[in-house]
PDB file of N, CA and C in Angstrom:
ATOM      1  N   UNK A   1      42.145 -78.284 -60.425  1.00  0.00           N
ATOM      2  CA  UNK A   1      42.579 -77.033 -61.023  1.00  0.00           C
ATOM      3  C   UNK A   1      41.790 -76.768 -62.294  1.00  0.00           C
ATOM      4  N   UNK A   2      41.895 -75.550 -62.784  1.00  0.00           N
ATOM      5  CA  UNK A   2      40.741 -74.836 -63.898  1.00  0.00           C
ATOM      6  C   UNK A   2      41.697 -74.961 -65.040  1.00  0.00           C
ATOM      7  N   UNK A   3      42.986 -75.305 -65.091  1.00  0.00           N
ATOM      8  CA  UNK A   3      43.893 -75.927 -66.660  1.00  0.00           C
ATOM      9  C   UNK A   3      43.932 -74.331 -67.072  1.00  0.00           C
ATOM     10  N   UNK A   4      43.509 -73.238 -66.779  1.00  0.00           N
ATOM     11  CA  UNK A   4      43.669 -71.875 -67.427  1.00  0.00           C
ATOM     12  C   UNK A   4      45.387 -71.839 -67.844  1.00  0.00           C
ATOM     13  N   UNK A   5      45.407 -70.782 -68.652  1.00  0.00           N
ATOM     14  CA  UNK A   5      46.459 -70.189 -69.453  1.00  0.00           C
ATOM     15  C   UNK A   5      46.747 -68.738 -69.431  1.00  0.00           C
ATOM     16  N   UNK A   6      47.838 -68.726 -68.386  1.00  0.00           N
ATOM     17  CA  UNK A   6      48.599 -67.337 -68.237  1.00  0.00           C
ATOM     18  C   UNK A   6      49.446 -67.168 -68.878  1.00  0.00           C
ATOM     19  N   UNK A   7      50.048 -65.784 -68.795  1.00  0.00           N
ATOM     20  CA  UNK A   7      51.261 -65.201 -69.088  1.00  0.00           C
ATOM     21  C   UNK A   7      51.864 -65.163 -67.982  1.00  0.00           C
ATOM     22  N   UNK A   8      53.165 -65.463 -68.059  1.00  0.00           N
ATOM     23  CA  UNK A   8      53.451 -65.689 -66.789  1.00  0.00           C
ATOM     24  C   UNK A   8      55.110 -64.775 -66.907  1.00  0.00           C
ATOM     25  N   UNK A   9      55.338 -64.015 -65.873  1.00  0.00           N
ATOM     26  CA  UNK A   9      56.809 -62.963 -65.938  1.00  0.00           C
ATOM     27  C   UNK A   9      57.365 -63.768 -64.671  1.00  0.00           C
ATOM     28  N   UNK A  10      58.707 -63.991 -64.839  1.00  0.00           N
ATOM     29  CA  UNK A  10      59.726 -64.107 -63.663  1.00  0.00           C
ATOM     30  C   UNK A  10      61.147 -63.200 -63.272  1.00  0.00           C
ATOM     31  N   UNK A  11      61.525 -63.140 -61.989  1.00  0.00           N
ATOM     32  CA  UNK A  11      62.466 -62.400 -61.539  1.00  0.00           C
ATOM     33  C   UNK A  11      63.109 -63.175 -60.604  1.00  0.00           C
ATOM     34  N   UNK A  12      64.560 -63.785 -61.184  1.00  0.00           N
ATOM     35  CA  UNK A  12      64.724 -64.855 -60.235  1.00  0.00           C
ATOM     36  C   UNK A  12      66.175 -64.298 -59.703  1.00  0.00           C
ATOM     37  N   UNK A  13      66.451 -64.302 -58.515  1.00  0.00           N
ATOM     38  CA  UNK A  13      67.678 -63.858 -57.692  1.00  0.00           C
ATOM     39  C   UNK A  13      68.276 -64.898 -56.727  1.00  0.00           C
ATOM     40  N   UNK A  14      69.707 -65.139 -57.201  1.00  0.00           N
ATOM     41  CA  UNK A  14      70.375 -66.202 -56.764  1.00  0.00           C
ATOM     42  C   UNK A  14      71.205 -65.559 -55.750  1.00  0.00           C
ATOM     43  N   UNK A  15      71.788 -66.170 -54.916  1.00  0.00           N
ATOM     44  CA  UNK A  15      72.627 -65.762 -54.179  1.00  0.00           C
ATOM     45  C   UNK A  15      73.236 -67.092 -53.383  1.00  0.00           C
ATOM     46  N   UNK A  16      75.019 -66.989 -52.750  1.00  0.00           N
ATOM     47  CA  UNK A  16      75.020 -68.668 -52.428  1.00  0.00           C
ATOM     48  C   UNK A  16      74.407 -69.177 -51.309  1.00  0.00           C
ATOM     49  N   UNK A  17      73.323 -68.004 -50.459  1.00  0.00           N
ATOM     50  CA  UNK A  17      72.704 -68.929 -49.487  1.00  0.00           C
ATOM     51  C   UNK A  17      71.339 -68.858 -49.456  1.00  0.00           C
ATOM     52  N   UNK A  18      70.792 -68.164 -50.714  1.00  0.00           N
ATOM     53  CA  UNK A  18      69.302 -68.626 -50.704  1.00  0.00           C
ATOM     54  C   UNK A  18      68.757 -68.096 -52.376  1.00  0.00           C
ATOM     55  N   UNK A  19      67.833 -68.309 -52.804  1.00  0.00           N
ATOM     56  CA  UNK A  19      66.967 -68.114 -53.872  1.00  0.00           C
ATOM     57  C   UNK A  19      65.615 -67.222 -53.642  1.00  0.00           C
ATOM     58  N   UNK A  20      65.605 -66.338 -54.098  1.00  0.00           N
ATOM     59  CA  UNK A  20      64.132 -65.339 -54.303  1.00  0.00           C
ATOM     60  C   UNK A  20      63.436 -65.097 -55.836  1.00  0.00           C
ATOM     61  N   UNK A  21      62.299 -66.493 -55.394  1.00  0.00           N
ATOM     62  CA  UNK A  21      61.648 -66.001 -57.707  1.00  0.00           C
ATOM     63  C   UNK A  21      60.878 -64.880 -56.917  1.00  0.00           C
ATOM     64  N   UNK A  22      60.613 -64.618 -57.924  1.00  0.00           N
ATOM     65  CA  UNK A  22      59.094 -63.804 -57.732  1.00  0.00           C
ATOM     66  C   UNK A  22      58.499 -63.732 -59.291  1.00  0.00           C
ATOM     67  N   UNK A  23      57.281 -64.391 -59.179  1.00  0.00           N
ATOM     68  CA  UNK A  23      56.105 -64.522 -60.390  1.00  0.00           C
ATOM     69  C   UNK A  23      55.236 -63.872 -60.303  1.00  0.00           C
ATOM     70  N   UNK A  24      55.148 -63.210 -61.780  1.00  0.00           N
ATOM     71  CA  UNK A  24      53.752 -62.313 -62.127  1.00  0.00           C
ATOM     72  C   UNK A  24      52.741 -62.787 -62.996  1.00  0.00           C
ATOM     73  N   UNK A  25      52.231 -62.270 -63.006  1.00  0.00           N
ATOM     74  CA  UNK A  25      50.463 -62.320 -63.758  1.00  0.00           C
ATOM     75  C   UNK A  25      50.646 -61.219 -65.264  1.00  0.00           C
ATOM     76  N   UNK A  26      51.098 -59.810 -65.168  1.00  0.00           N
ATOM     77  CA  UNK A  26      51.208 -59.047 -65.180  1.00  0.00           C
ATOM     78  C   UNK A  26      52.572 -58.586 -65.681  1.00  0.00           C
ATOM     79  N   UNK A  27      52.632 -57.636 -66.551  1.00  0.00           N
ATOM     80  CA  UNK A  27      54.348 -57.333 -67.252  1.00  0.00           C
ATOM     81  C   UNK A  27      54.667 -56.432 -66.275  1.00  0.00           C
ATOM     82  N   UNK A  28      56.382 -56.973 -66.036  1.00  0.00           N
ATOM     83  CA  UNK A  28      56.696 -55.783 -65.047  1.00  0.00           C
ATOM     84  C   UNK A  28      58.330 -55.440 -66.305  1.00  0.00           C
ATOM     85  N   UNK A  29      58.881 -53.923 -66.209  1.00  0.00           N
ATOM     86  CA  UNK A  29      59.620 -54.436 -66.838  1.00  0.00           C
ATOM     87  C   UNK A  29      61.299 -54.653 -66.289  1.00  0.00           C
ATOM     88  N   UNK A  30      61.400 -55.304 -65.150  1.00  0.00           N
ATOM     89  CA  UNK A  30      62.669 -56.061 -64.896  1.00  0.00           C
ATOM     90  C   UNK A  30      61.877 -57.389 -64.572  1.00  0.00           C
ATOM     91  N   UNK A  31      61.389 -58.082 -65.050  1.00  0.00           N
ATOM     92  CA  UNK A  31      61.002 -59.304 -65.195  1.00  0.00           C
ATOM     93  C   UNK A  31      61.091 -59.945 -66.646  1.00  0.00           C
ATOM     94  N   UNK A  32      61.679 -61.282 -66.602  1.00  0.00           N
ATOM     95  CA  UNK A  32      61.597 -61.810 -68.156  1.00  0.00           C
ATOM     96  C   UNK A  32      60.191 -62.409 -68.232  1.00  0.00           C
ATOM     97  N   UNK A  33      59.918 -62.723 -69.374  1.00  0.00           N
ATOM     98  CA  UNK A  33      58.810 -63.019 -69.755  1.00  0.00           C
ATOM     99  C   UNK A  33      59.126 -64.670 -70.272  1.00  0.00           C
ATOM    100  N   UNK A  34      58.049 -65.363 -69.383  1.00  0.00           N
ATOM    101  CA  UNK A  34      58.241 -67.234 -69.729  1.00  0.00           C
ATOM    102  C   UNK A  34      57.897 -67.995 -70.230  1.00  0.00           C
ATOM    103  N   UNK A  35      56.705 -67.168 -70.780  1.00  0.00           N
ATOM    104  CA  UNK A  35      55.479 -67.619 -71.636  1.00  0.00           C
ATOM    105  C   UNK A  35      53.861 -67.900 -71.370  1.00  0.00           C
ATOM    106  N   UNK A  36      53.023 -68.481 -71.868  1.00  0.00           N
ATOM    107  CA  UNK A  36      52.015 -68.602 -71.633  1.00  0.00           C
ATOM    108  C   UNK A  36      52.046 -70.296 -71.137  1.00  0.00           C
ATOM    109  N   UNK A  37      51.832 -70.511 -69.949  1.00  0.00           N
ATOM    110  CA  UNK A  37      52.169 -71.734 -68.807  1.00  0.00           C
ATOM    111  C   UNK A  37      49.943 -72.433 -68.742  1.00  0.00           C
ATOM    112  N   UNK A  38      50.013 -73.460 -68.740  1.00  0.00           N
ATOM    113  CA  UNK A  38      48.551 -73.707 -68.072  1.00  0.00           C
ATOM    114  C   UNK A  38      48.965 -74.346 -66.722  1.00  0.00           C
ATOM    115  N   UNK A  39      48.215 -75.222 -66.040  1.00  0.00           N
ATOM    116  CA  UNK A  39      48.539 -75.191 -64.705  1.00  0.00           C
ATOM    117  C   UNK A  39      49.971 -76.873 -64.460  1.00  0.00           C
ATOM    118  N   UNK A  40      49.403 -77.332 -65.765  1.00  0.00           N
ATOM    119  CA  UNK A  40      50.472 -78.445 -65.390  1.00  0.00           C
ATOM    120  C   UNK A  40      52.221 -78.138 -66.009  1.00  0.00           C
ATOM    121  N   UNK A  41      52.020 -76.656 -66.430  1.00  0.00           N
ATOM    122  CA  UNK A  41      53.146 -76.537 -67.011  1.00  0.00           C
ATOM    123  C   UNK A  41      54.320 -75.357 -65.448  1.00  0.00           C
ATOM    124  N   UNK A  42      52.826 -74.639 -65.098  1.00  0.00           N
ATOM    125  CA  UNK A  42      52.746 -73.997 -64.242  1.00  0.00           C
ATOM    126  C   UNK A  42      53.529 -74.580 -62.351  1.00  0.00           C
ATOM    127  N   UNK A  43      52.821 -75.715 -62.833  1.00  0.00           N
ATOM    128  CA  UNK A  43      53.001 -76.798 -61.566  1.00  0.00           C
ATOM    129  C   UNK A  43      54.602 -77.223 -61.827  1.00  0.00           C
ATOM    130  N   UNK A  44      55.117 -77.522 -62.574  1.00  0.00           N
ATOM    131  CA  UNK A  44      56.755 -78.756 -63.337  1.00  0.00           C
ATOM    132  C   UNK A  44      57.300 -77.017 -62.994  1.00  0.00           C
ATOM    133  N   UNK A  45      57.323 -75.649 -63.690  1.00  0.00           N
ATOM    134  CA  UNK A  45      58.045 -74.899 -62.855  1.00  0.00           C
ATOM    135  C   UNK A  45      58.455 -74.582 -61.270  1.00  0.00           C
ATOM    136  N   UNK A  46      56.887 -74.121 -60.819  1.00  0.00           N
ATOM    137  CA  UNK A  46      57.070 -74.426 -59.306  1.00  0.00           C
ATOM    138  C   UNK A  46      58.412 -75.782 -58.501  1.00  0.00           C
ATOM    139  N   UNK A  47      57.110 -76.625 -59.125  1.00  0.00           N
ATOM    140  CA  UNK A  47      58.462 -77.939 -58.378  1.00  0.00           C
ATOM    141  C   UNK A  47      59.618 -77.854 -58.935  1.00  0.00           C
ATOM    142  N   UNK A  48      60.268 -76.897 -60.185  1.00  0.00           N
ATOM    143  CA  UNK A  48      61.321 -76.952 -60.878  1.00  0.00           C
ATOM    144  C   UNK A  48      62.464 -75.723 -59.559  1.00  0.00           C
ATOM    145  N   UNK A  49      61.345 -75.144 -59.394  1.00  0.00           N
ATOM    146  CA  UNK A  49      62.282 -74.131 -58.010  1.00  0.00           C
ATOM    147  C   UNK A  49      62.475 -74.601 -56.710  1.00  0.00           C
ATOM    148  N   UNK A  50      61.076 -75.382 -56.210  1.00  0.00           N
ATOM    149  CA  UNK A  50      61.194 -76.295 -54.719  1.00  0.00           C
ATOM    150  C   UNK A  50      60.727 -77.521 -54.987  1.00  0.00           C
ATOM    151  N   UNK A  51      61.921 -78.273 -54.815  1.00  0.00           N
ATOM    152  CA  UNK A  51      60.868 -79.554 -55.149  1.00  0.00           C
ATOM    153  C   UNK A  51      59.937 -80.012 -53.577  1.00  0.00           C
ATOM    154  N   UNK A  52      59.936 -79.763 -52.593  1.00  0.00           N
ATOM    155  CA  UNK A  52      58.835 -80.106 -51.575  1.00  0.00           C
ATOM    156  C   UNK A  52      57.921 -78.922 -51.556  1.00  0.00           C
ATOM    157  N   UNK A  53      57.355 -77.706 -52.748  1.00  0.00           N
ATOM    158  CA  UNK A  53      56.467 -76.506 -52.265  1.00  0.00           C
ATOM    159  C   UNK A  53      55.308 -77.454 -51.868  1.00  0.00           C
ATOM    160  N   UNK A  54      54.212 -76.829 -51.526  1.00  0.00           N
ATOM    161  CA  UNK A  54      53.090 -77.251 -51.484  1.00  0.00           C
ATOM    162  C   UNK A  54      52.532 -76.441 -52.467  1.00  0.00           C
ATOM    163  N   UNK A  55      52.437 -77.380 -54.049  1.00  0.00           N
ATOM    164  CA  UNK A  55      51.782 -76.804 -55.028  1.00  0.00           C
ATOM    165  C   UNK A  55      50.368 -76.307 -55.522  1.00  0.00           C
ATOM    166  N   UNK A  56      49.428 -77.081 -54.083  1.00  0.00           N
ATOM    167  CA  UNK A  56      48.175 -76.357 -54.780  1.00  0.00           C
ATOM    168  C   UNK A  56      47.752 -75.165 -53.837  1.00  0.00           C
ATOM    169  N   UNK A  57      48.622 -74.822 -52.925  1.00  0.00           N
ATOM    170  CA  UNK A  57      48.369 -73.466 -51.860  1.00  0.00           C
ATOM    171  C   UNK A  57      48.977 -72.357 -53.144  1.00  0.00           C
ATOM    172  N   UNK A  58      50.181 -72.932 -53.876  1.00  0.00           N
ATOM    173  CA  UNK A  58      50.605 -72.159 -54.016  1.00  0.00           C
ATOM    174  C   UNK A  58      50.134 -71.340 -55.287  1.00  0.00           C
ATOM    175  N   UNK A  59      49.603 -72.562 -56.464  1.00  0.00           N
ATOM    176  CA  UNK A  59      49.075 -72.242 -57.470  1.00  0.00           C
ATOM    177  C   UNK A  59      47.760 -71.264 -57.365  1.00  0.00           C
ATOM    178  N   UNK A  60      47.153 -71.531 -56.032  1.00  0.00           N
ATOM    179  CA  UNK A  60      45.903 -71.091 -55.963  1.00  0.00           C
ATOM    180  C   UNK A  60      45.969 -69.611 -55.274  1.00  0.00           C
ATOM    181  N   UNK A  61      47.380 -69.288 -54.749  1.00  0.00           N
ATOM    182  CA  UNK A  61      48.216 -68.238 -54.130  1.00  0.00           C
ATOM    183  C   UNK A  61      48.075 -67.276 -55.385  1.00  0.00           C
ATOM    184  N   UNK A  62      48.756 -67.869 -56.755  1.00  0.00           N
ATOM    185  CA  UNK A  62      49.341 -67.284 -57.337  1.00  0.00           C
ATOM    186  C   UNK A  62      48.090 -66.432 -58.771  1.00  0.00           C
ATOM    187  N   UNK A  63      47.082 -67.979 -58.794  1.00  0.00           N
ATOM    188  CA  UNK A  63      45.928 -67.583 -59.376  1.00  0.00           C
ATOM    189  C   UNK A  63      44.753 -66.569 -58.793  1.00  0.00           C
ATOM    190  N   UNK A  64      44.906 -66.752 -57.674  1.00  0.00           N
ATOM    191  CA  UNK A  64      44.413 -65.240 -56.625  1.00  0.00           C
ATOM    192  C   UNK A  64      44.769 -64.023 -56.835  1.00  0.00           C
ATOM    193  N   UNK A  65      46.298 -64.080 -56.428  1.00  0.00           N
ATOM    194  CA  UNK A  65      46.849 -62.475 -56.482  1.00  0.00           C
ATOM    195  C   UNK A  65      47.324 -62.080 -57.623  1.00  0.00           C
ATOM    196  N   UNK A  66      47.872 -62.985 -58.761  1.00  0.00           N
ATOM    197  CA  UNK A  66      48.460 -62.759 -59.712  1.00  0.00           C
ATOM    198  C   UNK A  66      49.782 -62.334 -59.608  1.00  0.00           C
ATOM    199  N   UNK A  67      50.342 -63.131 -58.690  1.00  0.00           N
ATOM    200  CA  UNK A  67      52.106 -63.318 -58.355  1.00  0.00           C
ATOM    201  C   UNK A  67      52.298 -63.985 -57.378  1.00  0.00           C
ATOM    202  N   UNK A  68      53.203 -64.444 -56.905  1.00  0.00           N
ATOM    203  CA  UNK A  68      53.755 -65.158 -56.340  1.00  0.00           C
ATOM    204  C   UNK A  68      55.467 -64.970 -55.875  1.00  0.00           C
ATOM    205  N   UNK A  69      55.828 -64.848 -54.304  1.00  0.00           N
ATOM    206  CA  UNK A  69      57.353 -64.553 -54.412  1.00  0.00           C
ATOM    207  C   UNK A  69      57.524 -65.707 -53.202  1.00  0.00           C
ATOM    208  N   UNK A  70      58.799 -66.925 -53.648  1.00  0.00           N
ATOM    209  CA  UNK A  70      59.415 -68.239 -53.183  1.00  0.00           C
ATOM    210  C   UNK A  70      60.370 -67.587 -52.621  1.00  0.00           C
ATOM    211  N   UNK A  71      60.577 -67.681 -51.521  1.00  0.00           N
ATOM    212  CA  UNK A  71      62.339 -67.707 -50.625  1.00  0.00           C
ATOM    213  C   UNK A  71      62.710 -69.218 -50.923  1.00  0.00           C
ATOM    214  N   UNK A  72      63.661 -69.480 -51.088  1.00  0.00           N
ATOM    215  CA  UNK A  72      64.511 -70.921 -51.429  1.00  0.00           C
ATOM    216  C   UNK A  72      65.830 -70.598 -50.747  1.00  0.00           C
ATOM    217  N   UNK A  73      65.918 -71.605 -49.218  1.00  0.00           N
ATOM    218  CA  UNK A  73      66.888 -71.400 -48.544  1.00  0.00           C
ATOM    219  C   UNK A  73      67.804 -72.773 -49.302  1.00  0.00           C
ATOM    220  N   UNK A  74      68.720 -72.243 -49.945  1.00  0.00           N
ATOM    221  CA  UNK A  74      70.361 -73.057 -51.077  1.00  0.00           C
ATOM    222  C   UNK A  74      70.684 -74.451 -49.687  1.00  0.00           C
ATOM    223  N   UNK A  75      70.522 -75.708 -49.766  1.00  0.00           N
ATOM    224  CA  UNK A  75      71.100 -76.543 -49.187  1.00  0.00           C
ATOM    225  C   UNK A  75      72.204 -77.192 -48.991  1.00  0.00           C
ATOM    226  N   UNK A  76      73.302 -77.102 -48.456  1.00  0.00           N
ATOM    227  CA  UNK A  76      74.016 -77.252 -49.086  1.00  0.00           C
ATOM    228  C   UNK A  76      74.780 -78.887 -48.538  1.00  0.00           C
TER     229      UNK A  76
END
């Protein structure tokens, strides 16, 4: 990974049978703002939402398009 330093916006929606983040690049304004993340801070969030994602599809997902949106099916 290139260790770069984003700004990074989230929009996270719970519900009791699944989870939807969705991450930006970019200010949206119903998104909070999370800070400026580099990739290993970037990475401990990700796994902080799934811990099995596959983090470098996803980082490299997210450093591409400049967002990123996780479905998280709630286990129960």
């Amino acid at each position: 990974m290139y260790n770069d330093v984003m700004k990074i916006w989230i929009l996270d929606t719970k519900t009791p049978t699944h989870r939807i983040v969705r991450l930006n690049a970019l200010e949206h304004s119903n998104h909070k703002y999370i800070g400026d993340l580099d990739d290993d801070a970037l990475g401990e969030l990700l796994i902080s939402i799934q811990s099995d994602i596959d983090l470098e599809k996803n980082m490299k997902l997210f450093k591409y398009y400049g967002y990123l949106h996780l479905f998280v099916v709630s286990k129960d």
